[in-house]
Protein backbone atom coordinates (compact mmCIF):
# COMPACT_ATOMS: atom_id res chain seq x y z
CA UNK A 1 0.00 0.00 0.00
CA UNK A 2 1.37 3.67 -1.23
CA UNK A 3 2.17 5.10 1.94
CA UNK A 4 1.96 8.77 0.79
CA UNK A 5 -1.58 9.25 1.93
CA UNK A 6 -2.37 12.96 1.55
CA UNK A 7 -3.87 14.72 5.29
CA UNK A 8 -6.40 17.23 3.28
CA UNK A 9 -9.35 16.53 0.78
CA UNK A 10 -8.87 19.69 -0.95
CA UNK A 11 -6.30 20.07 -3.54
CA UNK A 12 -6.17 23.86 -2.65
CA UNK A 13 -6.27 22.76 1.32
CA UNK A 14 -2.54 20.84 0.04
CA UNK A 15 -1.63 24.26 -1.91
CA UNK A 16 -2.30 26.52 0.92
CA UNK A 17 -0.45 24.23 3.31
CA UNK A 18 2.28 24.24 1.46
CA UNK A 19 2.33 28.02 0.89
CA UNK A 20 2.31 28.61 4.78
CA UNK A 21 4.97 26.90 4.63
CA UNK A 22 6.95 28.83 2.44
CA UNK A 23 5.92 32.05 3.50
CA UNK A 24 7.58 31.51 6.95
CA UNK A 25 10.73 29.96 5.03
CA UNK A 26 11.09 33.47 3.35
CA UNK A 27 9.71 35.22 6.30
CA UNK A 28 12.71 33.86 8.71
CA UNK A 29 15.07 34.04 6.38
CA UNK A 30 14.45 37.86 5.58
CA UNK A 31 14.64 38.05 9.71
CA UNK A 32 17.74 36.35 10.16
CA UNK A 33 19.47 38.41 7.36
CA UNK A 34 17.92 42.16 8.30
CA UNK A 35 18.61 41.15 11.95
CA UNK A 36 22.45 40.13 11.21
CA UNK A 37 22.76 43.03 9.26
CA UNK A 38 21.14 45.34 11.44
CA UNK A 39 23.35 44.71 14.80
CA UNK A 40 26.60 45.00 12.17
CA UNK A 41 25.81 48.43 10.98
CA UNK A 42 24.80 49.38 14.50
CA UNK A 43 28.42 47.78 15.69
CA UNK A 44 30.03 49.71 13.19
CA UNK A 45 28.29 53.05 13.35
CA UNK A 46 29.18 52.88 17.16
CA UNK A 47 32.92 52.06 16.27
CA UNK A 48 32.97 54.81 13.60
CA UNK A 49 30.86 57.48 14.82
CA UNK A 50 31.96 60.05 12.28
CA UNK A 51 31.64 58.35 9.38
CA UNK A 52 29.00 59.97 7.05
CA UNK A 53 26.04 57.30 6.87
CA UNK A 54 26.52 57.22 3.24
CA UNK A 55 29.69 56.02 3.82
CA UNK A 56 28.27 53.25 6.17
CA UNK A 57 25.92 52.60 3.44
CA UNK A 58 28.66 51.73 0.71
CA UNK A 59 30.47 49.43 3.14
CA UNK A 60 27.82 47.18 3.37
CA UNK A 61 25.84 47.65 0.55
CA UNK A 62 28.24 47.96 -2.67
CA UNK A 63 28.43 46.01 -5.01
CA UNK A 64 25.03 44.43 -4.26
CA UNK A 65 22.28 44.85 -6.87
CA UNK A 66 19.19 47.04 -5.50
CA UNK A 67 15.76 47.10 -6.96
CA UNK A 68 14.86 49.61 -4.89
CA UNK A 69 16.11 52.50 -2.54
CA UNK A 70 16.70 51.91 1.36
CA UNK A 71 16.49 54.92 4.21
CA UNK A 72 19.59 52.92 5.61
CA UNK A 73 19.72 55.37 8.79
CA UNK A 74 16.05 55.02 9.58
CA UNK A 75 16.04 51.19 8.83
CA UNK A 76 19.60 50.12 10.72
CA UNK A 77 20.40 52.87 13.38
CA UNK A 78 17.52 55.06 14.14
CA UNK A 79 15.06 51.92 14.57
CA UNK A 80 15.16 49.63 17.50
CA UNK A 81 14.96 45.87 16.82
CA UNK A 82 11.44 45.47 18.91
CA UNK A 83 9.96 47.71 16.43
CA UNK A 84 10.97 45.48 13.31
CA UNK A 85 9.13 42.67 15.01
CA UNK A 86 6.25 44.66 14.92
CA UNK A 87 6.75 44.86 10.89
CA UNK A 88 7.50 41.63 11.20
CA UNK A 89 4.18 40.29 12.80
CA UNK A 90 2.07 42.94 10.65
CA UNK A 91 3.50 40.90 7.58
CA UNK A 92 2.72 37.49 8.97
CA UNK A 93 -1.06 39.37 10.27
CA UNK A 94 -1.53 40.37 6.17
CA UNK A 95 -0.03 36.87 4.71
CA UNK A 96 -2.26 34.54 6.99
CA UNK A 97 -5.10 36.30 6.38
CA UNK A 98 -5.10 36.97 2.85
CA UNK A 99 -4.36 33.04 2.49
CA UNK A 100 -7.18 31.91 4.66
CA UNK A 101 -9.66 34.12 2.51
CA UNK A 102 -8.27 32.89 -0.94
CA UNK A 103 -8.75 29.33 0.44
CA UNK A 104 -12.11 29.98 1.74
CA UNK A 105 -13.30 31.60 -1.52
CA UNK A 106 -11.84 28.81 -3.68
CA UNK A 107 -13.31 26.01 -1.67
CA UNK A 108 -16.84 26.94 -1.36
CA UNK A 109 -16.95 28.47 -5.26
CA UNK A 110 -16.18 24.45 -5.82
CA UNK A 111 -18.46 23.41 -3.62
CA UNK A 112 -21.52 25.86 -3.99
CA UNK A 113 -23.48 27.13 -6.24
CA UNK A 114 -23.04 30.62 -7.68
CA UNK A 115 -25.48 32.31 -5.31
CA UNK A 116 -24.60 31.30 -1.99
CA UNK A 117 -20.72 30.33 -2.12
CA UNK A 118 -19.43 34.17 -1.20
CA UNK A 119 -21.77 33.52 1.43
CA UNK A 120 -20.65 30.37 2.56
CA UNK A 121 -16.87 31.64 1.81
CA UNK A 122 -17.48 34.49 4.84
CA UNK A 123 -19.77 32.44 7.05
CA UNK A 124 -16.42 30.21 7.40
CA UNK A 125 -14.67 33.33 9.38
CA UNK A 126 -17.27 33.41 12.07
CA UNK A 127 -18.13 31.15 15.04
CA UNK A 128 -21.32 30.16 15.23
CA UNK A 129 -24.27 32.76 16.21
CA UNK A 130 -27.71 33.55 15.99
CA UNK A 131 -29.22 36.91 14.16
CA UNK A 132 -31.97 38.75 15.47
CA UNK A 133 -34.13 37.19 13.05
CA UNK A 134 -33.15 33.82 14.90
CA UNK A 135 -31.62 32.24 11.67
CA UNK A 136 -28.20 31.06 12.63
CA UNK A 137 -24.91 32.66 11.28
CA UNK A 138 -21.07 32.07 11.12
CA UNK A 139 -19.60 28.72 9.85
CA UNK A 140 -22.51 26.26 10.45
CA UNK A 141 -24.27 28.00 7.84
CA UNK A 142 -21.49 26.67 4.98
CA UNK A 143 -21.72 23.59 7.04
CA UNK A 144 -25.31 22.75 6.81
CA UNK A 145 -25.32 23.45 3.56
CA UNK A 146 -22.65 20.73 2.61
CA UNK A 147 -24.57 18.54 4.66
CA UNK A 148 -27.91 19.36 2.65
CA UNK A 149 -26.93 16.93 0.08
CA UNK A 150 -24.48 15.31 1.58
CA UNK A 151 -22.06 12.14 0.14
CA UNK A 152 -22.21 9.16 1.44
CA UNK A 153 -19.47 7.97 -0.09
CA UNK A 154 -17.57 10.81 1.40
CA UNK A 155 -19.10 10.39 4.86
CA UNK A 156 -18.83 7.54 4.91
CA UNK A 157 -14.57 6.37 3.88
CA UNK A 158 -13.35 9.65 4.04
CA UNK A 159 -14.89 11.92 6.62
CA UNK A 160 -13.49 9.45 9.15
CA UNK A 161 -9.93 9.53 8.06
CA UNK A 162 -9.83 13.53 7.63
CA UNK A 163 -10.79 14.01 11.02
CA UNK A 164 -8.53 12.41 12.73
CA UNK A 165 -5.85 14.95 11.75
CA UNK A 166 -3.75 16.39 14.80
CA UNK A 167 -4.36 19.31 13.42
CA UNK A 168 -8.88 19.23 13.04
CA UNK A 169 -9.86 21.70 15.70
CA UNK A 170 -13.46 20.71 15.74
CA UNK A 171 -14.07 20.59 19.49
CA UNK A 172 -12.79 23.76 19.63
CA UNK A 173 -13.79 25.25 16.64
CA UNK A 174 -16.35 28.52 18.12
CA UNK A 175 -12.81 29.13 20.49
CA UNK A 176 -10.41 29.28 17.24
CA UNK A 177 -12.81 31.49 15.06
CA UNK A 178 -12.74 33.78 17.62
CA UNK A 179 -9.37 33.83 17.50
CA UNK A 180 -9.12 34.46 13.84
CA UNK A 181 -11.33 37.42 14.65
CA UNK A 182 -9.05 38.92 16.71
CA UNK A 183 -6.48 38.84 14.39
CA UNK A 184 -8.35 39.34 11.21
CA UNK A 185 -9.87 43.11 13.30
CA UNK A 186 -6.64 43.78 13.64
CA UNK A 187 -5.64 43.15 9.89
CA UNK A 188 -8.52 45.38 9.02
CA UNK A 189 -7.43 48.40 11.34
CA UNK A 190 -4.09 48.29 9.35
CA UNK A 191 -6.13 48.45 6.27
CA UNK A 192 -8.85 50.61 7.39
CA UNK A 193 -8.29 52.61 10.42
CA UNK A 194 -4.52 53.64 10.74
CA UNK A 195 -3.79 50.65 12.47
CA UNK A 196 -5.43 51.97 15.56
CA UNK A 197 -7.42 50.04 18.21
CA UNK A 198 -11.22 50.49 17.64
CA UNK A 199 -13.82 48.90 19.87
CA UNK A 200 -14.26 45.76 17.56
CA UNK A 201 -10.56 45.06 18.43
CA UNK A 202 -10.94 45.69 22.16
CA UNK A 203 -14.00 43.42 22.20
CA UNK A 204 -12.34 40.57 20.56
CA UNK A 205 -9.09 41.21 22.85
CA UNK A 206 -11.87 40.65 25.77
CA UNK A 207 -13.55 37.54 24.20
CA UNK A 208 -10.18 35.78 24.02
CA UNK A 209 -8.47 36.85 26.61
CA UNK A 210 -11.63 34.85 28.56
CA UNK A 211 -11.94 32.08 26.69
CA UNK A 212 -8.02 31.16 26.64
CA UNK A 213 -8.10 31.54 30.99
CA UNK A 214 -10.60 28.16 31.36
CA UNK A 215 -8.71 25.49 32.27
CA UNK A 216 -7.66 23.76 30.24
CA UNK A 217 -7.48 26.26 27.25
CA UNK A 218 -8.34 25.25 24.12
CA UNK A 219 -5.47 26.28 22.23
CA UNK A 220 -2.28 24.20 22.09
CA UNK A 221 -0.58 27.57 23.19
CA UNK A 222 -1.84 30.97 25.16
CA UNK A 223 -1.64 34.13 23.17
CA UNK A 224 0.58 36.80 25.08
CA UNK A 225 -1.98 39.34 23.84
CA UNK A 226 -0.47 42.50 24.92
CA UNK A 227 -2.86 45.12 26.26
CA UNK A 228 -4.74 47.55 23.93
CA UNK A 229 -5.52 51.12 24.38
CA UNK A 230 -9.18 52.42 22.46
CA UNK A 231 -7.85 54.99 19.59
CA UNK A 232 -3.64 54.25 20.28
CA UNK A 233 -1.43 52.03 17.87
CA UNK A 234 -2.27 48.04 17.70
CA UNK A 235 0.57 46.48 19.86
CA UNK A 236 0.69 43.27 18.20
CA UNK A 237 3.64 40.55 19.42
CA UNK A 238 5.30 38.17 17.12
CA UNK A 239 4.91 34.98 18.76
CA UNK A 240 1.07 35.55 18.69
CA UNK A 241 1.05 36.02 15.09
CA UNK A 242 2.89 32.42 14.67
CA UNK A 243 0.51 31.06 17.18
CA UNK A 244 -2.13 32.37 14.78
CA UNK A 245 -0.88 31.02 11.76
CA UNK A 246 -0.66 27.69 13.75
CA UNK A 247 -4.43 28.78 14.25
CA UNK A 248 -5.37 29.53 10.57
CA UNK A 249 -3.83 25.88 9.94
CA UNK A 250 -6.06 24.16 12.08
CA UNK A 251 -9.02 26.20 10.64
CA UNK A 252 -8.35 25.24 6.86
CA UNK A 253 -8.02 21.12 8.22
CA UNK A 254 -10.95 21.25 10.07
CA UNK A 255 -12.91 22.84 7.65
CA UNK A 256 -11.70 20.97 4.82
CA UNK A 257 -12.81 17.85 6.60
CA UNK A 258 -16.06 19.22 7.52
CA UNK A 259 -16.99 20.57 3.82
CA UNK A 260 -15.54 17.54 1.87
CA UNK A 261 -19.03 15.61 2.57
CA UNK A 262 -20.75 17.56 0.20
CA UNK A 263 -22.20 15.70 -3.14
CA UNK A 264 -19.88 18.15 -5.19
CA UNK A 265 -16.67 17.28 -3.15
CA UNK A 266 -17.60 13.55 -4.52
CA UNK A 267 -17.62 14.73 -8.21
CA UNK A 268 -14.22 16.83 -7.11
CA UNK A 269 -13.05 13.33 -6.33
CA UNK A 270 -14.35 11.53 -9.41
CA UNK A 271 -12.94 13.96 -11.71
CA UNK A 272 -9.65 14.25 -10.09
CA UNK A 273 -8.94 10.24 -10.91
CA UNK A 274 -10.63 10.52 -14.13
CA UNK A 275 -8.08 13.58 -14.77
CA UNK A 276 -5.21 11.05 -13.66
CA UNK A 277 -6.93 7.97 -16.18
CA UNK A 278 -6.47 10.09 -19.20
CA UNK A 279 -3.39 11.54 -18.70
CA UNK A 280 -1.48 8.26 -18.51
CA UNK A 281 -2.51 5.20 -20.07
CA UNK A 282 -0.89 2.50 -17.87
CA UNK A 283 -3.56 3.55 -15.37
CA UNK A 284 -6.24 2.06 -18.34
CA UNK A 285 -4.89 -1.87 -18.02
CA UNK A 286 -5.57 -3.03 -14.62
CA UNK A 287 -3.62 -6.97 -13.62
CA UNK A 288 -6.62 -9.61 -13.53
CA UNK A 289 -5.08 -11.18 -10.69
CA UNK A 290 -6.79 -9.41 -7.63
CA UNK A 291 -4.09 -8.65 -4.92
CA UNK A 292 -2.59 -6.90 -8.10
CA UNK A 293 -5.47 -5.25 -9.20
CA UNK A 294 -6.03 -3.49 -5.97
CA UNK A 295 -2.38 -2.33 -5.45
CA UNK A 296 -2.62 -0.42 -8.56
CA UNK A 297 -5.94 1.02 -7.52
CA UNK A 298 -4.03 2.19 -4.27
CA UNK A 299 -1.58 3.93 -6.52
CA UNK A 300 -3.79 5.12 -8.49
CA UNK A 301 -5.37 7.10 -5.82
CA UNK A 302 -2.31 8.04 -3.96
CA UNK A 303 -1.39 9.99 -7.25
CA UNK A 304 -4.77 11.53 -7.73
CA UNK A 305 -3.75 12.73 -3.90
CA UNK A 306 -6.85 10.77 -2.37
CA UNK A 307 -7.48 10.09 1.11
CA UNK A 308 -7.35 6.91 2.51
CA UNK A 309 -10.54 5.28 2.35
CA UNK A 310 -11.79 3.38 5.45
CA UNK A 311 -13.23 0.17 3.44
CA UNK A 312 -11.12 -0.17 0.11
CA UNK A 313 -13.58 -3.08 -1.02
CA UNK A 314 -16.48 -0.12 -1.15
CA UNK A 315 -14.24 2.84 -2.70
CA UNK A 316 -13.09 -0.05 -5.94
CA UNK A 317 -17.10 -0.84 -6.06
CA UNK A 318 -17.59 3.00 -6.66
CA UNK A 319 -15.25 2.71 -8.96
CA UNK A 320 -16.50 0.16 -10.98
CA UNK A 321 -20.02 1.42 -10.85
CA UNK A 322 -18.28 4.88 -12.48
CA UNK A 323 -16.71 3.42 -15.22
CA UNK A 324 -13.58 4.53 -13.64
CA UNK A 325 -11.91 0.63 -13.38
C-alpha cells in the first residue's frame, strides 16, 4: 500500500499548506538576514561614529544589486529591533489572512453554487451565532449546507480519516474562530483605520483573553496578547502572530474535513482520478489477478492525492459502478 496518503481533501487545502509553509521559510530568512545586518551596521556606526552614513551605506551595501532605494539610517540605526518585530508580525497578520480568505473563496466556489458560495466563503470566518431574526450565522451556515446533500461515499470512507488529523480543531472550533477574529480586526485596522485600536478590536481582545483563561485552554498555546488602548497604535507581538498562523492551519483542516461531505466534493473526487486515467494510459490496463489489481488502484489514488478510504472493497465498487476501473 502507497504510503503517501495525503492529510487534506482539498487540492487547494494541500496548496495553501504548502504556501504557509513557504511564506515563513522566506519570512525567517528575511529576519535572520535584516537582523544580522542590522546589529553590524549598528556595531560599526558605534565604532565609527563620524563616518557619514553614506559612507556606512557603501560598506555594506556595494556592489550588491538594488531594486529599490533603502532609508539605511532610519532602517539600521535610528530603529530599535522590537519595532521590526512589529513589521514583522504585521507581515505574517496580512499573509495569513489573505491566504485563509483565498482558500475559503476557492473552496466553497467548488463546492456551492453561484449564489450562496461568497456567502458560505465568509460564514467560514465566524463562530457560530444567531441573528436577530433567529436564523443562525457564522460557519454552520457553509456547514449545513454541505450537509444538505451530503455524500455518502464521502461520509462515509473519508470523513473518518480527515478528522482524525492532529491538526482538526473541531471541538474547539467557536474558540479558534474567535481567535481568527481577533487577528483578522486587527488586519482590518491596518487596512482601514490607521492601524489603531477600535472597539471591535478591544472586544475581541476581551472575548479571548476569557476564553483562553478556562482550564484547560483550548489552544495548544496561550496568546501573550499584549494590552490595547481604544484609539492608540495596535501592539501586536510576534509569537502571537505564529501562534495564529498555527491557528489559521487548524481552521483550513478542520474545515476541509467538515466541507468535503458535500455531493460536489464527490464529483471533485471523481474527476480528479478521471483527470489522472487520461493523462497516462498505464492507469487504463488493470492486472486480472486481484491482490494486483487493488495495489494499482491504491496507486492510483495516492497519485490523484486521495485520502485513505476506510473500506477499500467499497471505494473499488464506486469505482466500478463509475466506469472509472
Amino acid at each position: 500500500m502507497p504510503s503517501s496518503k495525503p492529510a487534506f481533501f482539498f487540492s487547494s487545502t494541500q496548496s495553501v499548506d504548502n504556501r504557509l509553509g513557504d511564506v515563513f521559510s522566506f519570512i525567517w530568512g528575511s529576519y535572520a538576514g535584516l537582523r544580522e545586518l542590522w546589529w553590524q551596521v549598528r556595531g560599526f556606526n558605534t565604532q565609527f561614529p563620524d563616518l557619514h552614513i553614506s559612507e556606512i551605506e557603501n560598506k555594506f551595501l556595494a556592489g550588491l544589486p538594488m531594486p529599490g532605494g533603502i532609508d539605511f539610517k532610519k532602517l539600521f540605526v535610528k530603529t530599535d529591533w522590537a519595532e521590526h518585530e512589529k513589521d514583522f508580525s504585521r507581515w505574517i497578520l496580512f499573509d495569513v489572512c489573505t491566504l485563509y480568505e483565498g482558500w475559503a473563496e476557492k473552496v466553497c466556489k467548488d463546492l456551492f453554487s453561484s449564489s450562496t458560495y461568497e456567502r458560505n466563503a465568509k460564514a467560514i470566518q465566524f463562530p457560530s451565532g444567531v441573528r436577530a431574526n433567529r436564523q443562525v450565522s457564522g460557519y454552520p451556515v457553509a456547514v449545513n449546507e454541505a450537509n444538505t446533500s451530503a455524500s455518502t461515499l464521502m461520509k462515509d470512507e473519508f470523513l473518518p480519516t480527515l478528522k482524525k488529523s492532529y491538526l482538526n480543531c473541531w471541538s474547539f472550533i467557536d474558540q479558534h474562530l474567535l481567535a481568527y477574529r481577533f487577528f483578522k480586526e486587527c488586519r482590518n485596522s491596518f487596512i482601514h483605520s490607521e492601524g489603531v485600536v477600535t472597539q471591535d478590536i478591544i472586544d475581541k481582545h476581551t472575548e479571548l483573553a476569557t476564553i483562553q483563561a478556562v482550564k484547560p485552554s483550548p489552544f495548544r498555546n496561550n496568546f501573550i496578547l499584549p494590552s490595547q488602548t481604544l484609539g492608540q497604535s495596535i501592539e501586536l507581538n510576534l509569537k502571537d502572530c505564529i501562534n495564529f498562523a498555527t491557528i489559521v492551519r487548524k481552521l483550513i483542516c478542520t474545515f476541509d474535513a467538515a466541507l468535503s461531505v458535500a455531493m460536489a466534493s464527490e464529483a471533485i473526487l471523481e474527476q480528479r482520478i478521471r483527470n489522472l486515467v487520461s493523462n497516462n494510459p498505464k492507469w487504463n490496463n488493470l492486472p486480472s489477478d486481484p491482490a494486483k489489481r487493488e495495489q494499482r488502484v491504491h496507486r492510483m489514488l495516492a497519485a490523484s492525492r486521495i485520502p485513505e478510504p476506510q473500506n477499500f472493497a467499497n471505494m473499488m465498487a464506486w469505482m466500478q459502478s463509475k466506469g472509472i476501473i
